[in-house]
Protein backbone atom coordinates (compact mmCIF):
# COMPACT_ATOMS: atom_id res chain seq x y z
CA UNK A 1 -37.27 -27.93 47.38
CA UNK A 2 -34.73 -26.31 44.51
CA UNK A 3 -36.93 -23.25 44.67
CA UNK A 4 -37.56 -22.57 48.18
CA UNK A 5 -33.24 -23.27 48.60
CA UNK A 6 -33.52 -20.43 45.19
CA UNK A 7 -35.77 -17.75 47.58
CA UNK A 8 -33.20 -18.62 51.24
CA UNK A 9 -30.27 -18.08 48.74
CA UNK A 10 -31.59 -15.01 47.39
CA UNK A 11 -32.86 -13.18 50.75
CA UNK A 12 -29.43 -13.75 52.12
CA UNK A 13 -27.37 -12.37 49.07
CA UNK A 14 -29.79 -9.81 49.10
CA UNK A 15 -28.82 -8.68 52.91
CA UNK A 16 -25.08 -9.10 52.30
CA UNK A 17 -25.48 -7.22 49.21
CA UNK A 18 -27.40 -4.51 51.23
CA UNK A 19 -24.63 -4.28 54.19
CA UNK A 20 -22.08 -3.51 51.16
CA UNK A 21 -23.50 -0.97 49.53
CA UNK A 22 -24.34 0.52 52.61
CA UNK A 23 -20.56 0.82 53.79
CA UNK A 24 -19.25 0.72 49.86
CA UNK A 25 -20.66 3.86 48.63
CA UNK A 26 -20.26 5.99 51.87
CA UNK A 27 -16.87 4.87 51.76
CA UNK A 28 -16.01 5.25 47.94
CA UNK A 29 -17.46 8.83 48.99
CA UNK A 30 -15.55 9.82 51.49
CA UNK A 31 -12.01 8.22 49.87
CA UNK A 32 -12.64 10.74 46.86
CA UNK A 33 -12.13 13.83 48.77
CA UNK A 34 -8.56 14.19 50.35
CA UNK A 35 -9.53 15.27 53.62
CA UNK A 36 -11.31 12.25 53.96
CA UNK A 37 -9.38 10.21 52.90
CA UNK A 38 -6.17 11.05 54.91
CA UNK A 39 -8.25 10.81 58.17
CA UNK A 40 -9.35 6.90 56.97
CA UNK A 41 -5.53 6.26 56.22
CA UNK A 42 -4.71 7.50 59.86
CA UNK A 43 -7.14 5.02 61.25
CA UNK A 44 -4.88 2.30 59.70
CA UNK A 45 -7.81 0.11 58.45
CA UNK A 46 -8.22 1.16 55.00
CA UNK A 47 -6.06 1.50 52.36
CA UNK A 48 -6.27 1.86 48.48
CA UNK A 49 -6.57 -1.83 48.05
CA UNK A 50 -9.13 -2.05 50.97
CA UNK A 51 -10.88 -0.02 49.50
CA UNK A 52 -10.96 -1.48 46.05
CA UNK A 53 -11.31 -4.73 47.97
CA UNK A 54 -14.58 -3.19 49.40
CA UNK A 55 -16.29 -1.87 45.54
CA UNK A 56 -15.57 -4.86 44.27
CA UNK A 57 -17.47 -7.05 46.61
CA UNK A 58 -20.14 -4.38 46.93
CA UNK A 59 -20.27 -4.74 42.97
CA UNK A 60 -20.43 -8.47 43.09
CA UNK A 61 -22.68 -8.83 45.45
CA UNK A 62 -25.17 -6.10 43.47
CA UNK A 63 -24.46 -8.08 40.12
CA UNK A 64 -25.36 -11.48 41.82
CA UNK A 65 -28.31 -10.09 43.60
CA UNK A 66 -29.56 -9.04 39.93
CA UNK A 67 -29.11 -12.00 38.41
CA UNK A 68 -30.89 -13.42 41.10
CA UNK A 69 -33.93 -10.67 40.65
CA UNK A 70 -34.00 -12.18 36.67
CA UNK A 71 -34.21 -15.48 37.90
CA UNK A 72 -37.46 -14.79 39.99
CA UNK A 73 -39.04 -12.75 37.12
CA UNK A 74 -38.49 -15.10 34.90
CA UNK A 75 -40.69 -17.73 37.20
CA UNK A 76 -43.48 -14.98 37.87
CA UNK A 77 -43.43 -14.93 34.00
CA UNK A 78 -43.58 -18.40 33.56
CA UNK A 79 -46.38 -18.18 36.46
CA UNK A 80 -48.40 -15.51 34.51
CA UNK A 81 -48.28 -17.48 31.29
CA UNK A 82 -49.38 -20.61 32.83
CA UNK A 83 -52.18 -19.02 34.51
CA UNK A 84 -52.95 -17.17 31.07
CA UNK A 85 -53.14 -20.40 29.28
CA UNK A 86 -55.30 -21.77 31.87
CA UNK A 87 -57.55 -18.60 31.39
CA UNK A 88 -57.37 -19.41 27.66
CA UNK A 89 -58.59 -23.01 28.03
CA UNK A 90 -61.09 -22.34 30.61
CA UNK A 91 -62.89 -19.37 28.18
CA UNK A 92 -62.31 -22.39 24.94
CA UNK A 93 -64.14 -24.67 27.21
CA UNK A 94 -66.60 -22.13 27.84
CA UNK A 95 -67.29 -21.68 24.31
CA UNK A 96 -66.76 -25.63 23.28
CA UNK A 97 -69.12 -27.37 26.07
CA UNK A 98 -72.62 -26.72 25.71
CA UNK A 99 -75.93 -28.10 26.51
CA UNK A 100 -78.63 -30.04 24.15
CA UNK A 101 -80.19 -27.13 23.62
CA UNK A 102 -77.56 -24.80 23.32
CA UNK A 103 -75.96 -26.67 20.73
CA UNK A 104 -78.84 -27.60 18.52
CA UNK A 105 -79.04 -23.61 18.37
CA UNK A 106 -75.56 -23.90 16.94
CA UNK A 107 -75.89 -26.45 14.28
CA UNK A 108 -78.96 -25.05 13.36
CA UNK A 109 -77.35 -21.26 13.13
CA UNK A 110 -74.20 -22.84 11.30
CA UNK A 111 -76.89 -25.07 8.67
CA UNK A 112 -78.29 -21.82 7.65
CA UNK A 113 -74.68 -20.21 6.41
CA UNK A 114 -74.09 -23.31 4.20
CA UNK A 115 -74.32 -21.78 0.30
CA UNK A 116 -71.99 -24.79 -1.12
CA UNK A 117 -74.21 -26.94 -3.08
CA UNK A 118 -71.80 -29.99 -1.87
CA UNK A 119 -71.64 -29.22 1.69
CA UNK A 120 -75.21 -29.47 2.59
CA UNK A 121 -75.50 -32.47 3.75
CA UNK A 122 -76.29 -33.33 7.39
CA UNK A 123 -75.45 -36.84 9.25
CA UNK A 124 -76.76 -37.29 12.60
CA UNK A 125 -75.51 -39.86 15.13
CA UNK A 126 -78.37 -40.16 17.72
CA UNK A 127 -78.78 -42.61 20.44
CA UNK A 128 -82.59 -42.53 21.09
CA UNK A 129 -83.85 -39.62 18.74
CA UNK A 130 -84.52 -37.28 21.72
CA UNK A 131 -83.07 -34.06 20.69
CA UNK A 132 -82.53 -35.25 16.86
CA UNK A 133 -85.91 -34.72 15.89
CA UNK A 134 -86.08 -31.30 17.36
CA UNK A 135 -83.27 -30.29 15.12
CA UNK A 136 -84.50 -32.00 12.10
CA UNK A 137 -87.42 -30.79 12.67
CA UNK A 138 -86.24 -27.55 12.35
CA UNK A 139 -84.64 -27.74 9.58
CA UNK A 140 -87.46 -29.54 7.60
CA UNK A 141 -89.62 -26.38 8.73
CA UNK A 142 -88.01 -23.71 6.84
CA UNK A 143 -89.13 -23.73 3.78
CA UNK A 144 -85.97 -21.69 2.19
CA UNK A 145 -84.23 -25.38 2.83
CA UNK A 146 -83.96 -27.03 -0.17
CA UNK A 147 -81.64 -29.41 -1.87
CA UNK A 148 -80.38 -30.97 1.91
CA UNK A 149 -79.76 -34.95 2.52
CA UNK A 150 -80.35 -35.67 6.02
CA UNK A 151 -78.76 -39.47 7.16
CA UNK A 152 -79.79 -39.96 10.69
CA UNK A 153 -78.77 -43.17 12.34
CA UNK A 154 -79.85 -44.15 15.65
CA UNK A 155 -79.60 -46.98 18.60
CA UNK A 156 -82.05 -50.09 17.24
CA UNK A 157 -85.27 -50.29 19.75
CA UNK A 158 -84.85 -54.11 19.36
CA UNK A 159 -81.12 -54.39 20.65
CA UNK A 160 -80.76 -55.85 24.36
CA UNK A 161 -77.59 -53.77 26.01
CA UNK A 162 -78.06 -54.50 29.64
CA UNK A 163 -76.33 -50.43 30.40
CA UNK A 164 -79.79 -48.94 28.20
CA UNK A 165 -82.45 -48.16 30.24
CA UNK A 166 -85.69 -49.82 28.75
CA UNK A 167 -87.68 -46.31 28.76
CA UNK A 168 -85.40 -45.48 25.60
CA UNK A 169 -87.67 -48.39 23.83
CA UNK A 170 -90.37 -46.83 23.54
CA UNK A 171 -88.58 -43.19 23.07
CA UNK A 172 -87.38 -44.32 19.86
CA UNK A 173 -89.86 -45.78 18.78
CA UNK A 174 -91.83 -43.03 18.95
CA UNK A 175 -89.45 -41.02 17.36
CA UNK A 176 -89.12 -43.09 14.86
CA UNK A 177 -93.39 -43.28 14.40
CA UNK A 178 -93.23 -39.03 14.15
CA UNK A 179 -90.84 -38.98 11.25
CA UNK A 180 -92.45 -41.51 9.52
CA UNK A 181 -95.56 -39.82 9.56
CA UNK A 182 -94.27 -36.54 8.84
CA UNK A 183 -92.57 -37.96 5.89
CA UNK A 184 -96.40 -39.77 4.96
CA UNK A 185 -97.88 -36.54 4.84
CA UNK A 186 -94.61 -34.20 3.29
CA UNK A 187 -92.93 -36.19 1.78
CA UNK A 188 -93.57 -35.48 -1.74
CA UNK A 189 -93.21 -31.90 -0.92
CA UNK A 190 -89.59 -32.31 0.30
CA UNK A 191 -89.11 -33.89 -2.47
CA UNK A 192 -90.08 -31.16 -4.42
CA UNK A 193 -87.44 -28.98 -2.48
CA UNK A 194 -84.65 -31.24 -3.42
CA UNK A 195 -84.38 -32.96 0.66
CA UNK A 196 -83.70 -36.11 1.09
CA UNK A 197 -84.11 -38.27 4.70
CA UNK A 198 -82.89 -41.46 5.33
CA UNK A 199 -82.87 -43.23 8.79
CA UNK A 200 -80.99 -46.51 10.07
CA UNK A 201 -81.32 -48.69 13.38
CA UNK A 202 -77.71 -49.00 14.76
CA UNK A 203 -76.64 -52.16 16.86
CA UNK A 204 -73.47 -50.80 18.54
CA UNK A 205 -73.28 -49.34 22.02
CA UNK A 206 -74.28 -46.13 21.52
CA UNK A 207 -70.66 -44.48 22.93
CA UNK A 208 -70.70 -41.35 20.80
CA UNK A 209 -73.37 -39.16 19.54
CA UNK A 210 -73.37 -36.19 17.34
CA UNK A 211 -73.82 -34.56 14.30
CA UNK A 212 -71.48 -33.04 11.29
CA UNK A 213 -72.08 -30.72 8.46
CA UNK A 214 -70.79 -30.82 5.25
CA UNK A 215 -68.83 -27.58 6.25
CA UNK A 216 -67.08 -29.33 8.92
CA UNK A 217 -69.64 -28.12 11.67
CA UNK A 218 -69.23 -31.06 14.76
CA UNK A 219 -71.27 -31.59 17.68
CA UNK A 220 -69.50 -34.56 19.93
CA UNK A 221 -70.82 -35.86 23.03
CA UNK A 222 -69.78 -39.03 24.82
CA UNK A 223 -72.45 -41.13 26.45
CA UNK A 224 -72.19 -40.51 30.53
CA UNK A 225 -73.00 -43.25 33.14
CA UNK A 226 -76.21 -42.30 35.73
CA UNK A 227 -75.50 -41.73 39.25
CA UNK A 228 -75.87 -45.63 40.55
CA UNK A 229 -73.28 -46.43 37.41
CA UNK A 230 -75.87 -49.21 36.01
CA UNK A 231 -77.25 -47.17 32.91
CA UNK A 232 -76.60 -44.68 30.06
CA UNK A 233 -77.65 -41.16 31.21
CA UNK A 234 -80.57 -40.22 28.79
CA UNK A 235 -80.34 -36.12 29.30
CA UNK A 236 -77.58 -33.75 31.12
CA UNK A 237 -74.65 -34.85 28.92
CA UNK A 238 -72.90 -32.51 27.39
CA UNK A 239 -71.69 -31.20 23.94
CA UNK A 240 -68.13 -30.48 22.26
CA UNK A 241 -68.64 -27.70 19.49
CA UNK A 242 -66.27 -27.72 16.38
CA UNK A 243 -66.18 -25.06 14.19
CA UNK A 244 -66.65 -24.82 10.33
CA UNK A 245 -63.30 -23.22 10.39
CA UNK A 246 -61.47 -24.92 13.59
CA UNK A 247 -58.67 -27.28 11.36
CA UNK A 248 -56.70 -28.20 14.16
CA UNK A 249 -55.20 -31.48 15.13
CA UNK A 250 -57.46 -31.95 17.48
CA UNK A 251 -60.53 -30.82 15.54
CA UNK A 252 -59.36 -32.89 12.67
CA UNK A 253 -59.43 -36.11 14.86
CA UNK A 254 -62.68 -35.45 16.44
CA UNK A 255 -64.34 -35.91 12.74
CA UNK A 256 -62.04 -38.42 12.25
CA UNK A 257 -63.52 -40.00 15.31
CA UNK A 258 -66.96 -39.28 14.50
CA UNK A 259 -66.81 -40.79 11.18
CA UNK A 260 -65.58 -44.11 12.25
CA UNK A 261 -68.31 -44.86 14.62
CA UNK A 262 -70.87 -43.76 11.43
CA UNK A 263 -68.95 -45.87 9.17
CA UNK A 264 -69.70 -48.87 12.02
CA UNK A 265 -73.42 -47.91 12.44
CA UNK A 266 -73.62 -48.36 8.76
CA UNK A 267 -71.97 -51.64 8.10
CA UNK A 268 -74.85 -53.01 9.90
CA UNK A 269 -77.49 -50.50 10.43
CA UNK A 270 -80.80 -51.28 9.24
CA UNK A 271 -82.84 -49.28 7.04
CA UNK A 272 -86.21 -47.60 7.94
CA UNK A 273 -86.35 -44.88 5.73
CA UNK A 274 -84.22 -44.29 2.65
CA UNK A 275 -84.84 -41.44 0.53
CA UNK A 276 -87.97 -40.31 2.35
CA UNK A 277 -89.40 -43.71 1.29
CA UNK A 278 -90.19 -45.40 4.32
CA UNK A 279 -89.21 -48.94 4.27
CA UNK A 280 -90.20 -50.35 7.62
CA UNK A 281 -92.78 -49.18 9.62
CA UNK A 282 -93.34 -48.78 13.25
CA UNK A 283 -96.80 -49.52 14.77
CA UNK A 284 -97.84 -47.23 17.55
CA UNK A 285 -101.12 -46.45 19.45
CA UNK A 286 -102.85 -43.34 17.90
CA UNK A 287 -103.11 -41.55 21.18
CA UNK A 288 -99.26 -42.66 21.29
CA UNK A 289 -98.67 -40.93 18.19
CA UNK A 290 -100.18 -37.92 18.97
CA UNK A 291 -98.32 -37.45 22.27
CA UNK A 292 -95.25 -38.12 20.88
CA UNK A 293 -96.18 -35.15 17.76
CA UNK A 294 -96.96 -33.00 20.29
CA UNK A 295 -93.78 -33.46 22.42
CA UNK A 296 -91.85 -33.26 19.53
CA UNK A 297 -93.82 -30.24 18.37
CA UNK A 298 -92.69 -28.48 21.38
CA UNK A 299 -88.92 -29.07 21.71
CA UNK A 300 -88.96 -27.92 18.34
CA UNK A 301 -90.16 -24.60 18.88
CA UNK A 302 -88.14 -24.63 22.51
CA UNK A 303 -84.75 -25.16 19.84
CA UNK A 304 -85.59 -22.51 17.83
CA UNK A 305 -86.27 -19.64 20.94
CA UNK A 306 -82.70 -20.51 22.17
């Protein structure tokens, strides 16, 4: 309401500042010259104050109507800005929301610039080992990797929350069965190159899921209800990218964030593999096993083409 009264207020000192200038500066013209000016004084309407009268509204009026013009740039500035910080943001979400795949490109890409001896450490926070394994796998693959400690901790198989659907059973499991046989068959050989894996079953709801570098590297997703609202989506979420370098606020709490809910998995987690040294094992159907190899074969390679 204030600024459409602001825009009436303005057209109408605008006119009235338009009729005197228009009969102002003809005027103060014609009152300069003598001729003039003794022809207007025979008319018996104007006189020298009359005339003064006249400028000094016509000067008013033009001083008003500028201050008016300010006012109106200074809200098509204000405009511009707020439509250039909206820009801004949308381009930072551009750059900050990815998908699964996208994303394990970047952790992956941001792994391989680690040189600190105390910053390469990975943990994971994964709620059914889906697209953890492809990055793990990954990494475990290059053999230029060495000295690494990998923590991964993921939703228990065994833990009943109604909002899981059942098929992630069986997914983790699975999971689960391929690292522990990859670790059967290199495990001595990572040890060798100074990597270390260790895996824990989680009982909390599996809210958050990510992973952080020892460079600061975050990926942060939250979990996303299905369609119906009666389960956990199991793919199409998607991922919040922090920087090695980002130290804002806002980055800052994100790890802080993250961290918590690893310091929860933890406090009750339960070990399957510590130190490559597998400590529970999980019993699948060869032809079970080899499926789930394969699979996992292929969204590796899929994660490293992106």
């Amino acid at each position: 309401m204030g600024k459409r009264i602001r825009q009436w207020a303005s057209r109408i000192l605008d006119g009235i500042t338009i009729v005197a200038l228009v009969v102002s500066i003809p005027l103060l013209l014609g009152w300069s010259f003598a001729p003039a000016r003794a022809f207007l004084t025979t008319l018996g309407v104007f006189s020298e104050s009359s005339v003064g009268t006249i400028a000094a509204l016509a000067i008013v009026s033009t001083v008003l109507s500028l201050r008016f013009l300010g006012t109106q740039l200074s809200d098509v500035e204000t405009s511009v800005s707020d439509l250039h910080a909206q820009f801004l943001a949308s381009i930072d979400t551009a750059h900050t929301v990815n998908r699964r795949d996208e994303i394990q490109r970047k952790i992956i890409d941001s792994a391989w610039q680690i040189t600190d001896p105390n910053e390469r450490y990975a943990v994971i926070l994964a709620q059914n080992l889906l697209g953890s394994l492809a990055v793990v796998s990954t990494l475990l693959d290059n053999e230029e990797m060495s000295n690494w400690n990998l923590s991964i901790y993921c939703l228990s198989p065994h833990v009943d929350h109604e909002d899981i659907p059942q098929s992630w059973e069986s997914t983790i499991n699975g999971g689960t069965a391929v690292l522990i046989d990859r670790l059967d068959k290199t495990g001595e050989a990572l040890k060798q190159r100074g990597i270390s894996v260790s895996l824990m079953w989680y009982s909390q709801f599996p809210a958050l899921h990510g992973a952080r570098l020892g460079n600061g590297a975050l990926v942060l997703s939250l979990a996303e209800w299905d369609k119906g609202e009666t389960e956990v989506r199991t793919t199409g979420g998607m991922y919040d990218w922090i920087s090695p370098s980002d130290r804002t606020p806002r980055a800052d709490y994100y790890r802080h964030v993250f961290d918590n809910w690893v310091r929860r998995a933890e406090a009750d987690g339960k070990p399957i593999i510590i130190d490559n040294k597998v400590v529970e094992r999980v019993e699948l159907p060869m032809d079970t096993l080899a499926q789930q190899s394969q699979a996992q074969g292929s969204k590796s390679q899929d994660s490293s083409s992106t």
